[in-house]
PDB file of N, CA and C in Angstrom:
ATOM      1  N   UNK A   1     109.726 130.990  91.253  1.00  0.00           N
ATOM      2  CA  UNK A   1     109.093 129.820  90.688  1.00  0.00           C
ATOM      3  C   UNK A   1     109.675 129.577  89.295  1.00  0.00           C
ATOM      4  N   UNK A   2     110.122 128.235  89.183  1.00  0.00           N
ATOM      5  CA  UNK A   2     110.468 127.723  87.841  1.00  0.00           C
ATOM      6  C   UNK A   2     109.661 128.136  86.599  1.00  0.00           C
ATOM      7  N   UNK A   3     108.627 127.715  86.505  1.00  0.00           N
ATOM      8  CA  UNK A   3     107.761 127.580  85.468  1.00  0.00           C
ATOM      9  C   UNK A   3     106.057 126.987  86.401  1.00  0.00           C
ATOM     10  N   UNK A   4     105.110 127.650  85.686  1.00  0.00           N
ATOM     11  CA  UNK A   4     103.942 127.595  86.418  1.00  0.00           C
ATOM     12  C   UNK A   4     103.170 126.184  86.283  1.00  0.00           C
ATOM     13  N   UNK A   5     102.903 125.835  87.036  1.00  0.00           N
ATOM     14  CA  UNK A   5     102.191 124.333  86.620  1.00  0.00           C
ATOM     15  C   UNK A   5     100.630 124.515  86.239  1.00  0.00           C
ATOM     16  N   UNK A   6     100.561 123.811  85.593  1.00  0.00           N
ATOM     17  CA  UNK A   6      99.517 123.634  84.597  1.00  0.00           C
ATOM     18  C   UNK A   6      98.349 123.520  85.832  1.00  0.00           C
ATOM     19  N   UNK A   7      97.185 123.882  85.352  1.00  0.00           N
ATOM     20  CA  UNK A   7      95.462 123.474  86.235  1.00  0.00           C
ATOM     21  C   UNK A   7      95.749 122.094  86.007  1.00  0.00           C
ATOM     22  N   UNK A   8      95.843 121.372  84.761  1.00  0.00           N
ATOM     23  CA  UNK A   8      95.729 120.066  84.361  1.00  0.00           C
ATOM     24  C   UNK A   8      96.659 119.238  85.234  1.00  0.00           C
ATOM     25  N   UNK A   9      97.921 119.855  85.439  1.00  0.00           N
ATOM     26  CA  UNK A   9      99.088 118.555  85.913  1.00  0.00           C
ATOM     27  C   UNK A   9      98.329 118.543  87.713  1.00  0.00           C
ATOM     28  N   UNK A  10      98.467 119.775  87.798  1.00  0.00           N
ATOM     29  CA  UNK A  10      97.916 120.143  89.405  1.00  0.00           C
ATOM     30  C   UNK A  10      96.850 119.034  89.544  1.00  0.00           C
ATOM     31  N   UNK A  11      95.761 119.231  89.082  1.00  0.00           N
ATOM     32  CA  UNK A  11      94.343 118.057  89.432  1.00  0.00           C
ATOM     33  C   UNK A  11      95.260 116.510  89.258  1.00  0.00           C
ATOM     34  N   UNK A  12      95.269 116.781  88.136  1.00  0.00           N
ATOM     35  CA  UNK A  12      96.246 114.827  88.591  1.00  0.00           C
ATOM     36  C   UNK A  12      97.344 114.683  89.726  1.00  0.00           C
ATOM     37  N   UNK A  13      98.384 115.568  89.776  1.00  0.00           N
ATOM     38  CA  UNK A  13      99.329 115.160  90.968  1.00  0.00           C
ATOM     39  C   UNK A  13      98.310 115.301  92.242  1.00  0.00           C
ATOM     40  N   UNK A  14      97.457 116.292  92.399  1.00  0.00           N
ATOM     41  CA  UNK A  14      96.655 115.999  93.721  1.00  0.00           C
ATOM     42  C   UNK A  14      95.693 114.445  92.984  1.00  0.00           C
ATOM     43  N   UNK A  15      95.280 113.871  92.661  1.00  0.00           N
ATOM     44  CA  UNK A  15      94.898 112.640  92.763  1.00  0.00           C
ATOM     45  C   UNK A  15      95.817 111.720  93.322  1.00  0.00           C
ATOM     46  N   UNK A  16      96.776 111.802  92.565  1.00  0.00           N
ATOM     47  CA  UNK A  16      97.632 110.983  93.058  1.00  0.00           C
ATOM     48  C   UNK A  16      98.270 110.940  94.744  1.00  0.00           C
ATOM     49  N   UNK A  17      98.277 112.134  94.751  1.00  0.00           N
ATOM     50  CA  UNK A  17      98.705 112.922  96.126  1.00  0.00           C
ATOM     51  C   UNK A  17      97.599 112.457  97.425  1.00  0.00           C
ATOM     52  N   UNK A  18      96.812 112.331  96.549  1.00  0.00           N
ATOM     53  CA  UNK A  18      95.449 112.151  97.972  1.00  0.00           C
ATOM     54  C   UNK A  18      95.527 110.384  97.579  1.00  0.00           C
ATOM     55  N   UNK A  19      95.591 109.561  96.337  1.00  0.00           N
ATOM     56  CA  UNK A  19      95.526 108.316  96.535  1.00  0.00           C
ATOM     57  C   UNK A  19      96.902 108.001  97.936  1.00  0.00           C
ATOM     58  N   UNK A  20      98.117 108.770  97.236  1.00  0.00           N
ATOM     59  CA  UNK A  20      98.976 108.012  98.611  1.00  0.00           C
ATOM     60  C   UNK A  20      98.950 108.159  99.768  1.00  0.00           C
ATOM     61  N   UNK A  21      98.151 109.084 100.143  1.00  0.00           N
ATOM     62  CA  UNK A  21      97.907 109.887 101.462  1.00  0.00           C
ATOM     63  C   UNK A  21      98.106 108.548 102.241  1.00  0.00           C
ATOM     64  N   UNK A  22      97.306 107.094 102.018  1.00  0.00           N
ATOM     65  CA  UNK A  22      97.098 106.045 103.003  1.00  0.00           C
ATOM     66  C   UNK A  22      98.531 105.710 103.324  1.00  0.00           C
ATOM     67  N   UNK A  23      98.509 105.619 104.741  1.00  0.00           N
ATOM     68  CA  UNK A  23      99.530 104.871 105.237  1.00  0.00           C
ATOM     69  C   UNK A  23      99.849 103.195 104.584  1.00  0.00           C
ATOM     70  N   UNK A  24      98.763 102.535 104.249  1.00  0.00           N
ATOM     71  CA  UNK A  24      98.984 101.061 103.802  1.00  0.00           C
ATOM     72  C   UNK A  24      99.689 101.437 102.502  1.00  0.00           C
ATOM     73  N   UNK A  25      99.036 101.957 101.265  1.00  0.00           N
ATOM     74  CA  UNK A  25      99.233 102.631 100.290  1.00  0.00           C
ATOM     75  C   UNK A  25     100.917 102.806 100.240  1.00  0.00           C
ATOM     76  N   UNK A  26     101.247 103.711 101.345  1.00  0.00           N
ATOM     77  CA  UNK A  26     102.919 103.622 101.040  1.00  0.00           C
ATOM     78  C   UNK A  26     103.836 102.752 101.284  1.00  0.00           C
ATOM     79  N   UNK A  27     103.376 101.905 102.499  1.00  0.00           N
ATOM     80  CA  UNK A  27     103.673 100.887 103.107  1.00  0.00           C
ATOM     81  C   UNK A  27     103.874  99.887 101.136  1.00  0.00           C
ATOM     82  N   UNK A  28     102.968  99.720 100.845  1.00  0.00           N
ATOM     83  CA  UNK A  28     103.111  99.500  99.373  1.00  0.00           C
ATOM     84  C   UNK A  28     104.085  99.549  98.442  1.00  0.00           C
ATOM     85  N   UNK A  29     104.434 101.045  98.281  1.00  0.00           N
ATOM     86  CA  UNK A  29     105.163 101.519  97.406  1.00  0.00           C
ATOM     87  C   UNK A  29     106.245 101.439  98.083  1.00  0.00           C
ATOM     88  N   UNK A  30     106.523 101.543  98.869  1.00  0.00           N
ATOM     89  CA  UNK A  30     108.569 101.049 100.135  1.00  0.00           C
ATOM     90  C   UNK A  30     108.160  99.831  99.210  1.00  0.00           C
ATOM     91  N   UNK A  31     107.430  98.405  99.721  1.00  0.00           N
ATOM     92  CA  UNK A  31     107.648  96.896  99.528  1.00  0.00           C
ATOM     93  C   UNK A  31     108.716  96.915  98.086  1.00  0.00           C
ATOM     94  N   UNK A  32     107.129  97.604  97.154  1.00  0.00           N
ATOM     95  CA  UNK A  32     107.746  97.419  95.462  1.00  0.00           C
ATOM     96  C   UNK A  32     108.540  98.314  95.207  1.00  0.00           C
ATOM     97  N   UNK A  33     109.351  98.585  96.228  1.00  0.00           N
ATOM     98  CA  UNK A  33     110.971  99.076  95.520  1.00  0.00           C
ATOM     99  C   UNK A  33     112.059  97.875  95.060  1.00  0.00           C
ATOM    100  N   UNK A  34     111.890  96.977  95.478  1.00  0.00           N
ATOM    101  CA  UNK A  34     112.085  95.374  95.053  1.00  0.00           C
ATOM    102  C   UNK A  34     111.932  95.197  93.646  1.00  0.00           C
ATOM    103  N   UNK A  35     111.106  95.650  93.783  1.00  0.00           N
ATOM    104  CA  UNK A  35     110.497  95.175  92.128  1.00  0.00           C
ATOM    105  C   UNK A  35     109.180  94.753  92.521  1.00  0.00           C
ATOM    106  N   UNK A  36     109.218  93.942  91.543  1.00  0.00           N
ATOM    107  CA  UNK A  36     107.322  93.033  91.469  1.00  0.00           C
ATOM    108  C   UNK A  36     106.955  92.155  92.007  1.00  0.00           C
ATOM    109  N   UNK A  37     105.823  92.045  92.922  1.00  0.00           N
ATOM    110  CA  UNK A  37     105.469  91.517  94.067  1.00  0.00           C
ATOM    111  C   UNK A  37     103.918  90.929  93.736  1.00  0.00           C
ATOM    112  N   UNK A  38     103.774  89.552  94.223  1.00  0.00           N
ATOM    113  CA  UNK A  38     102.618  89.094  94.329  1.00  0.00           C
ATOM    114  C   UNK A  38     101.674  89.489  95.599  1.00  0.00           C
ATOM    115  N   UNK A  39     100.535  89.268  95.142  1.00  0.00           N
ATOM    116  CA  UNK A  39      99.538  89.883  96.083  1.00  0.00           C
ATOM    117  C   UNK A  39      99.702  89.100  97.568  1.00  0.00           C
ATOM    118  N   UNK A  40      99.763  87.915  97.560  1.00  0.00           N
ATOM    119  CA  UNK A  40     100.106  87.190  98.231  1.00  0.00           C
ATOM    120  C   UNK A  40     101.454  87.849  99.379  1.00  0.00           C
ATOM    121  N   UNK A  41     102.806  87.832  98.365  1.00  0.00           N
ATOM    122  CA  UNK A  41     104.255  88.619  99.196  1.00  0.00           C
ATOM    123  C   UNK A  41     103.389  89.865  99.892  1.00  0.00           C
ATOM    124  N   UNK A  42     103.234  90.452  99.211  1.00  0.00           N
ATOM    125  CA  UNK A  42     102.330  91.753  99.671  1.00  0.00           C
ATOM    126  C   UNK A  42     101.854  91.988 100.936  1.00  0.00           C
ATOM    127  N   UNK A  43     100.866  90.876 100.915  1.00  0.00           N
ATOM    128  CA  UNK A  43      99.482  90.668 102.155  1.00  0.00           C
ATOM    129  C   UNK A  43     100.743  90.130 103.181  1.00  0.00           C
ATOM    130  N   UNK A  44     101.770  88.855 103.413  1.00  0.00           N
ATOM    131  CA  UNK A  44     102.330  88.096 104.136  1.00  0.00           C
ATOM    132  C   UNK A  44     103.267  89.359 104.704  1.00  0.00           C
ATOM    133  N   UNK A  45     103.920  89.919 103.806  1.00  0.00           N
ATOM    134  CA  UNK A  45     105.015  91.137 104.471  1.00  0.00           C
ATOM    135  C   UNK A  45     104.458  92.201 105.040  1.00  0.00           C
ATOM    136  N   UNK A  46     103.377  92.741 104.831  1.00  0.00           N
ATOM    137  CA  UNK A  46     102.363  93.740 105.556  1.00  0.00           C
ATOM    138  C   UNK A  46     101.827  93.436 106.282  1.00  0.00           C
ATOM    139  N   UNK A  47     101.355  92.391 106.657  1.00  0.00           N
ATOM    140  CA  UNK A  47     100.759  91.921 107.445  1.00  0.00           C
ATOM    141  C   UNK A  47      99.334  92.410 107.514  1.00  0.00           C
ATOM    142  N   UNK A  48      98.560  92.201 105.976  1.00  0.00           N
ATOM    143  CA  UNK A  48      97.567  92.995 105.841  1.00  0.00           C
ATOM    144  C   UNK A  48      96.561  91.626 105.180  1.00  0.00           C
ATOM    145  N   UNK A  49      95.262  91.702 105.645  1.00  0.00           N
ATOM    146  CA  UNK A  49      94.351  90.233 105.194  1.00  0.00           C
ATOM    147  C   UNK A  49      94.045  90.550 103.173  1.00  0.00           C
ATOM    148  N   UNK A  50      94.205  89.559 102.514  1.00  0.00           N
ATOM    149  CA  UNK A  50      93.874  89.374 101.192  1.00  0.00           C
ATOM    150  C   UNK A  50      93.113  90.509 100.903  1.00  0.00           C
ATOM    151  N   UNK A  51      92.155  90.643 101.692  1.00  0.00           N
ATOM    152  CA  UNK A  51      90.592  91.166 100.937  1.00  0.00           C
ATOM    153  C   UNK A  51      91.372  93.006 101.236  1.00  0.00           C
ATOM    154  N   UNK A  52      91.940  93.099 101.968  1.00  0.00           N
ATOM    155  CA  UNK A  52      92.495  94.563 102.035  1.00  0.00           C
ATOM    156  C   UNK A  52      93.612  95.065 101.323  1.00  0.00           C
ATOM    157  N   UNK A  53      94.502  93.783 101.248  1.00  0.00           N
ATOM    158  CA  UNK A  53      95.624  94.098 100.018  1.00  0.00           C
ATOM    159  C   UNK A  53      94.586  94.286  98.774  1.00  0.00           C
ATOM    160  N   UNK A  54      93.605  93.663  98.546  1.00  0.00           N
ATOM    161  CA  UNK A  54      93.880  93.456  97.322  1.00  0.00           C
ATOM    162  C   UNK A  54      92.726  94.813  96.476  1.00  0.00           C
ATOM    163  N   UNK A  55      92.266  95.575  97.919  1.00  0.00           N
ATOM    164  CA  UNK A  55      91.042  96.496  97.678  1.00  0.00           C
ATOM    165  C   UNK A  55      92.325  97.769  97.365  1.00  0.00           C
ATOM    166  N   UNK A  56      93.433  98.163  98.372  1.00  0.00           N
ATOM    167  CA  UNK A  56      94.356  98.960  98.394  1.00  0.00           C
ATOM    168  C   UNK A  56      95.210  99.397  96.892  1.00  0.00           C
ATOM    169  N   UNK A  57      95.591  97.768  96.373  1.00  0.00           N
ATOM    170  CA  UNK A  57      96.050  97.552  94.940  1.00  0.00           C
ATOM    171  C   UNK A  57      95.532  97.965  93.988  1.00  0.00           C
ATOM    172  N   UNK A  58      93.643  97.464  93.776  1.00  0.00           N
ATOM    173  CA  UNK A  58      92.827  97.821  92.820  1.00  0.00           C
ATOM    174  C   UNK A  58      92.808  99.182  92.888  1.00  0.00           C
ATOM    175  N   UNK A  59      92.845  99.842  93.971  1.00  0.00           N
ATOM    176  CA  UNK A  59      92.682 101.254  93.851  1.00  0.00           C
ATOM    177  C   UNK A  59      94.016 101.818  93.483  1.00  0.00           C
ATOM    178  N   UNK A  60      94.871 101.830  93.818  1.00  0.00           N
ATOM    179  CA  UNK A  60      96.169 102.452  93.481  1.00  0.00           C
ATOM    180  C   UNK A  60      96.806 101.970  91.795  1.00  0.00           C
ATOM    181  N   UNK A  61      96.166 100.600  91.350  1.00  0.00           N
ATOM    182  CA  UNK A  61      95.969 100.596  90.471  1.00  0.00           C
ATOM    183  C   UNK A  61      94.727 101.715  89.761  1.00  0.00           C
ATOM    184  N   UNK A  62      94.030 101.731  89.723  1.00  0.00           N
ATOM    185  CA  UNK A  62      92.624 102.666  89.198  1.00  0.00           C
ATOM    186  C   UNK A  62      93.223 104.294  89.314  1.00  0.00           C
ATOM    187  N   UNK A  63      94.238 104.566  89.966  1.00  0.00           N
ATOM    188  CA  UNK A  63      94.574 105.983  89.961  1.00  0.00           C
ATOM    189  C   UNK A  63      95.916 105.671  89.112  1.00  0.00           C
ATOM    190  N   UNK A  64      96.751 104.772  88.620  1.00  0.00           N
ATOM    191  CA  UNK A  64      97.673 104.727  87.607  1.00  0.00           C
ATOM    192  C   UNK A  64      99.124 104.401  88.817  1.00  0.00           C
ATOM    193  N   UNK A  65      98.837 104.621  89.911  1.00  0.00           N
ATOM    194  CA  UNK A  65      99.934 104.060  90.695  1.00  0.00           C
ATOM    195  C   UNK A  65     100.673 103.233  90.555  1.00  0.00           C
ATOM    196  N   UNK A  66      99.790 101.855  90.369  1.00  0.00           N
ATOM    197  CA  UNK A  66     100.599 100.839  90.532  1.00  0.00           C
ATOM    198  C   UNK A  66      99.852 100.155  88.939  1.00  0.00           C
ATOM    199  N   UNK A  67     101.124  98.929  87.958  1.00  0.00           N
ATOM    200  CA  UNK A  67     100.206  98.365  87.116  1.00  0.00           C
ATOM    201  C   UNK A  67     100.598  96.851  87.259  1.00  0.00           C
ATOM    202  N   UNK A  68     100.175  95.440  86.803  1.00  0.00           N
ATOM    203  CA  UNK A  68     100.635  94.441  87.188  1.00  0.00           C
ATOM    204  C   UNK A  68     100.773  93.626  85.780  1.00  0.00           C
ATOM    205  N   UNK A  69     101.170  92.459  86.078  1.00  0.00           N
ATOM    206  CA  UNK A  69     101.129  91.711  85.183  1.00  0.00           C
ATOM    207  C   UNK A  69     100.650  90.383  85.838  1.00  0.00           C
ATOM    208  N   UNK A  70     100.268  89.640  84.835  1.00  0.00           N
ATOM    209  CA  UNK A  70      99.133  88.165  85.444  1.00  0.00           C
ATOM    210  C   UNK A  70     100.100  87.147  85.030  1.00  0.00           C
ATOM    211  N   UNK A  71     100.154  85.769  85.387  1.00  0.00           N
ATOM    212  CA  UNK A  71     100.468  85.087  85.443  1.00  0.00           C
ATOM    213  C   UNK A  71      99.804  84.052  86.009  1.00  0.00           C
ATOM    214  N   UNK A  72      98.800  83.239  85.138  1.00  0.00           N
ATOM    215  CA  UNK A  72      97.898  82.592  85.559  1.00  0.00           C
ATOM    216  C   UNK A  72      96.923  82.854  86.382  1.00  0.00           C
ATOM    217  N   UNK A  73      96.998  82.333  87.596  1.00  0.00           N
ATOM    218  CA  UNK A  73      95.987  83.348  88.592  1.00  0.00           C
ATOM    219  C   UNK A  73      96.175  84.498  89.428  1.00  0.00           C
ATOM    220  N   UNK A  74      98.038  84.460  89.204  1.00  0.00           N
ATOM    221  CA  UNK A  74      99.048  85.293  90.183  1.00  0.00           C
ATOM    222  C   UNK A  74      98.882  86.832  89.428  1.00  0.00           C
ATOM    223  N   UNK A  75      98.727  87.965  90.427  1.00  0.00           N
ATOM    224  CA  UNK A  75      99.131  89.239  89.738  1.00  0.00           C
ATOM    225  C   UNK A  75     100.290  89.648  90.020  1.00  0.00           C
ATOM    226  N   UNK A  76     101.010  90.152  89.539  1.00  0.00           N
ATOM    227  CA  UNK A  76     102.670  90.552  90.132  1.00  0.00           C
ATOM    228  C   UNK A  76     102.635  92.030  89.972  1.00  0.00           C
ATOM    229  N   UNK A  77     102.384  92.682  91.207  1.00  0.00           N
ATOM    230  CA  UNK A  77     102.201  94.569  91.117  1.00  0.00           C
ATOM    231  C   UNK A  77     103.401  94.486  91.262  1.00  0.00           C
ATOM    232  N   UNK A  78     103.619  96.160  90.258  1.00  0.00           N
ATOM    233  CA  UNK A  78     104.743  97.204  90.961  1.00  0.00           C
ATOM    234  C   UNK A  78     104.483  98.616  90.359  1.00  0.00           C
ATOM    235  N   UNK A  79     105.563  99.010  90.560  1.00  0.00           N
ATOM    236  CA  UNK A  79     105.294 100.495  90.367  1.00  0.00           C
ATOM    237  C   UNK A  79     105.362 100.973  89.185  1.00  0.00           C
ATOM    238  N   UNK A  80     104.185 101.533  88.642  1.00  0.00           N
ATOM    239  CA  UNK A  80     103.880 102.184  87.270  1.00  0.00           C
ATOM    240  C   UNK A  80     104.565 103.029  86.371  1.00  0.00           C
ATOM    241  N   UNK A  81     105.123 103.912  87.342  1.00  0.00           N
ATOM    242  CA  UNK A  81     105.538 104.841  86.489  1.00  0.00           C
ATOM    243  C   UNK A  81     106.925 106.151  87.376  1.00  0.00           C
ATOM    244  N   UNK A  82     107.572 106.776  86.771  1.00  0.00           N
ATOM    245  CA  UNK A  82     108.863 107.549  87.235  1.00  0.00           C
ATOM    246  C   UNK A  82     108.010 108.547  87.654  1.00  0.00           C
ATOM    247  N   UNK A  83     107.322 108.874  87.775  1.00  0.00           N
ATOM    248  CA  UNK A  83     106.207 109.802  88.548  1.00  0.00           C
ATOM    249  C   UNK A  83     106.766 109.494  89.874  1.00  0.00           C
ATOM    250  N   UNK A  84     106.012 108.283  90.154  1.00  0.00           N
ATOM    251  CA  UNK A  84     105.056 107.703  91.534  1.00  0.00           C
ATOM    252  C   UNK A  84     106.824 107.321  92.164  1.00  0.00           C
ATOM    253  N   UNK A  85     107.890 107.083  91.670  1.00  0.00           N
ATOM    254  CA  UNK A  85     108.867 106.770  92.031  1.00  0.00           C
ATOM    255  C   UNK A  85     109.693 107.922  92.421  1.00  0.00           C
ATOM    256  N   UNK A  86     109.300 109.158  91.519  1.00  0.00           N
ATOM    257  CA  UNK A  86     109.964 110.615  92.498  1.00  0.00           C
ATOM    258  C   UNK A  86     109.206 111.182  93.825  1.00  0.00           C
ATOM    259  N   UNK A  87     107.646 110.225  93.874  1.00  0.00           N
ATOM    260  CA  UNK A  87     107.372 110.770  94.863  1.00  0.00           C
ATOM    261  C   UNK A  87     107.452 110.256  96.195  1.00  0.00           C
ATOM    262  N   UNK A  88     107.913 108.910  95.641  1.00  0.00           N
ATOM    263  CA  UNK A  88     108.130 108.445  96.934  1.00  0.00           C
ATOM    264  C   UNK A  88     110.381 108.506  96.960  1.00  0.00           C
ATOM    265  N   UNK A  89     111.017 109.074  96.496  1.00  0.00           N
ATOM    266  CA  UNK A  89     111.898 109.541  96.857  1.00  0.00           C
ATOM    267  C   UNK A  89     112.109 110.544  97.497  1.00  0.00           C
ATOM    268  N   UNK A  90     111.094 111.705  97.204  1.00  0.00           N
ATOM    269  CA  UNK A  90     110.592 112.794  97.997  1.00  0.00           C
ATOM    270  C   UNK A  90     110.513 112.359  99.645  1.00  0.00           C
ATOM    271  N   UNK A  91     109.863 111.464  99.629  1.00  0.00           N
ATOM    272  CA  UNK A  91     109.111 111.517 100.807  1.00  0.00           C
ATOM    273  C   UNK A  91     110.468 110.796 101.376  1.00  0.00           C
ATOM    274  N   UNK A  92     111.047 109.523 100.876  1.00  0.00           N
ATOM    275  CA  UNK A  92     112.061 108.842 102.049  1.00  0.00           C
ATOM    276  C   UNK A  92     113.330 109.842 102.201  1.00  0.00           C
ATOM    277  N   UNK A  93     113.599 111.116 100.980  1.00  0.00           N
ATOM    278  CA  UNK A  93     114.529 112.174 101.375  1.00  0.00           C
ATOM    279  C   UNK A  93     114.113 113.192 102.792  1.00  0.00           C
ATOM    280  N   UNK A  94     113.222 113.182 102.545  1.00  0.00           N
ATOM    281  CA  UNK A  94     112.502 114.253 103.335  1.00  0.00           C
ATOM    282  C   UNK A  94     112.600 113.620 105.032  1.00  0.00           C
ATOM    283  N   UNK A  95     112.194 112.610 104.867  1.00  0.00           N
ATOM    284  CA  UNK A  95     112.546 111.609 106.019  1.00  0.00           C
ATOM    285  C   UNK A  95     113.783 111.838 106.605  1.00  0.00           C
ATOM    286  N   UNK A  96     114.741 111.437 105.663  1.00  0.00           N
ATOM    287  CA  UNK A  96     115.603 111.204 106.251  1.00  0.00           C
ATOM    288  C   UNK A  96     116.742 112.663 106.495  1.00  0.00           C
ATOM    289  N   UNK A  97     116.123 113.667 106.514  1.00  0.00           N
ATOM    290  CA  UNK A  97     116.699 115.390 106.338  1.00  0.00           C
ATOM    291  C   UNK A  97     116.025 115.655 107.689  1.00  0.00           C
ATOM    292  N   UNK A  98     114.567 115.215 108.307  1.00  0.00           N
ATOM    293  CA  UNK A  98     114.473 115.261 109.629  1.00  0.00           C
ATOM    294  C   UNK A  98     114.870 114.567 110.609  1.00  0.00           C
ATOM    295  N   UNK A  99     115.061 113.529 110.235  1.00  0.00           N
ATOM    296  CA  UNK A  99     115.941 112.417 111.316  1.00  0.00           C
ATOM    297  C   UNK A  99     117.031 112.779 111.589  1.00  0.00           C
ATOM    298  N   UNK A 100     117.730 113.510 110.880  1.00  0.00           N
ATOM    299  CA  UNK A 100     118.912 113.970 110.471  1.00  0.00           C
ATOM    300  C   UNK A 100     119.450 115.198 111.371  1.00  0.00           C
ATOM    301  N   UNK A 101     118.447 116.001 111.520  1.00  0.00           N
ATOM    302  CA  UNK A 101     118.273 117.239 112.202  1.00  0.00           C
ATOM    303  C   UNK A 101     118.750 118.446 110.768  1.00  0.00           C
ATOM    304  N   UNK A 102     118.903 118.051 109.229  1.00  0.00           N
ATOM    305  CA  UNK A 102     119.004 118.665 108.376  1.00  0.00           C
ATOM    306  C   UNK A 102     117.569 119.576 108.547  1.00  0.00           C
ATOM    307  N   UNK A 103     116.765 119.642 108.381  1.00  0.00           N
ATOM    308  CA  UNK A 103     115.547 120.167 108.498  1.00  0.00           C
ATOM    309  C   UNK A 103     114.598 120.594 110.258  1.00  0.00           C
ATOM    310  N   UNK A 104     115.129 121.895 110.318  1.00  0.00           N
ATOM    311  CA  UNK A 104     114.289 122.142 111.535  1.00  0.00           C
ATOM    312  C   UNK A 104     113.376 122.051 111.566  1.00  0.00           C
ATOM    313  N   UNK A 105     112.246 121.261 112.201  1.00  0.00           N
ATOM    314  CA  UNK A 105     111.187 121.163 112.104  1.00  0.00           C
ATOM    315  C   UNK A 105     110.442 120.030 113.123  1.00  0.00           C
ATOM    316  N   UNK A 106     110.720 120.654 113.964  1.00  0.00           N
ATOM    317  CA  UNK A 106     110.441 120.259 115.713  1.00  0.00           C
ATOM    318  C   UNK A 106     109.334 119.835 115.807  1.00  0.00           C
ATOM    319  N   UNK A 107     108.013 120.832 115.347  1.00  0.00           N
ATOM    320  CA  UNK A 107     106.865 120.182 115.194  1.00  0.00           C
ATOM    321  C   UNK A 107     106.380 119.148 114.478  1.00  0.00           C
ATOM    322  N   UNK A 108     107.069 119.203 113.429  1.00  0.00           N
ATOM    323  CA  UNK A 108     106.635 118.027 111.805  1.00  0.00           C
ATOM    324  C   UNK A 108     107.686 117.173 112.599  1.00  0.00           C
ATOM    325  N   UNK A 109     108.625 116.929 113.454  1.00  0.00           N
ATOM    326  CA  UNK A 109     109.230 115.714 113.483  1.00  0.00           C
ATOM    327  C   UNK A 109     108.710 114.699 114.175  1.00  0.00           C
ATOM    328  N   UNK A 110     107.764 115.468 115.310  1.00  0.00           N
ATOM    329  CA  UNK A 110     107.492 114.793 116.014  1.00  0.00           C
ATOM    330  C   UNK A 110     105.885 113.885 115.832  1.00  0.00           C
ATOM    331  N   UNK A 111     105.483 114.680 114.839  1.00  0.00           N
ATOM    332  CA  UNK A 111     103.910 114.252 114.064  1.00  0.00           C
ATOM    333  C   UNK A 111     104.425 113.310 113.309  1.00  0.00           C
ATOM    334  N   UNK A 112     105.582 113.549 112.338  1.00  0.00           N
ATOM    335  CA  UNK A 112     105.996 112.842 111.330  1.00  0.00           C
ATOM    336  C   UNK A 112     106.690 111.123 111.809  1.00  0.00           C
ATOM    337  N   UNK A 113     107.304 111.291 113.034  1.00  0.00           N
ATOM    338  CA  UNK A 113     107.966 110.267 113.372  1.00  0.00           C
ATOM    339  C   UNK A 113     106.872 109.399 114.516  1.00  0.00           C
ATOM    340  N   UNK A 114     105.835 109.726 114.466  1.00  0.00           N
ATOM    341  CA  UNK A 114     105.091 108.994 114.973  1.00  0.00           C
ATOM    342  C   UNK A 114     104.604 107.314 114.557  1.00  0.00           C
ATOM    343  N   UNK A 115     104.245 106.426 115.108  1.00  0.00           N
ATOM    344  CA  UNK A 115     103.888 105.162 114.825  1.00  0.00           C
ATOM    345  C   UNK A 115     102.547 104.640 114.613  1.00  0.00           C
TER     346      UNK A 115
END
């Protein structure tokens, strides 16, 4: 082990860790690799109704995930912080090391590559 992680960092990365757990949630964080996205782009490309984009956002906002900027009535989310952006590099590396057959893992591929 590198260096021991803190009680403190631990409780926040598991917040964060359990906010992305949602499938919509990441579905999210892929979109705003773009950049900054209205709630609207959001809901139309997800194919997810207003009232659920916009409950998903507030929350991932409220855990520091995501922050926006306003523009009249428009919010324009994206991604907060180089945190939330290594973790979702994590995850599309990791992806793509089992697709790959880089990573044995017969059981997790087949849970993982599910729809």
């Amino acid at each position: 082990m590198n260096e021991e992680l803190s009680v403190q960092f631990i409780k926040s990365a598991s917040l964060v860790l359990r906010a992305l757990g949602h499938p919509v949630r990441l579905k999210i964080i892929d979109y705003l690799q773009d950049g900054k996205k209205s709630v609207g782009e959001i809901q139309r490309t997800l194919n997810l109704s207003q009232p659920v984009t916009s409950q998903h956002l507030r929350y991932m906002y409220s855990k520091g995930i995501v922050d926006y900027l306003q523009s009249g009535t428009t919010y324009h989310y994206f991604i907060a912080n180089e945190f939330i952006q290594k973790i979702y590099d994590c995850v599309i590396d990791s992806q793509q090391k089992i697709q790959s057959g880089e990573w044995e893992m017969e059981s997790m591929r087949s849970m993982l590559m599910e729809d």
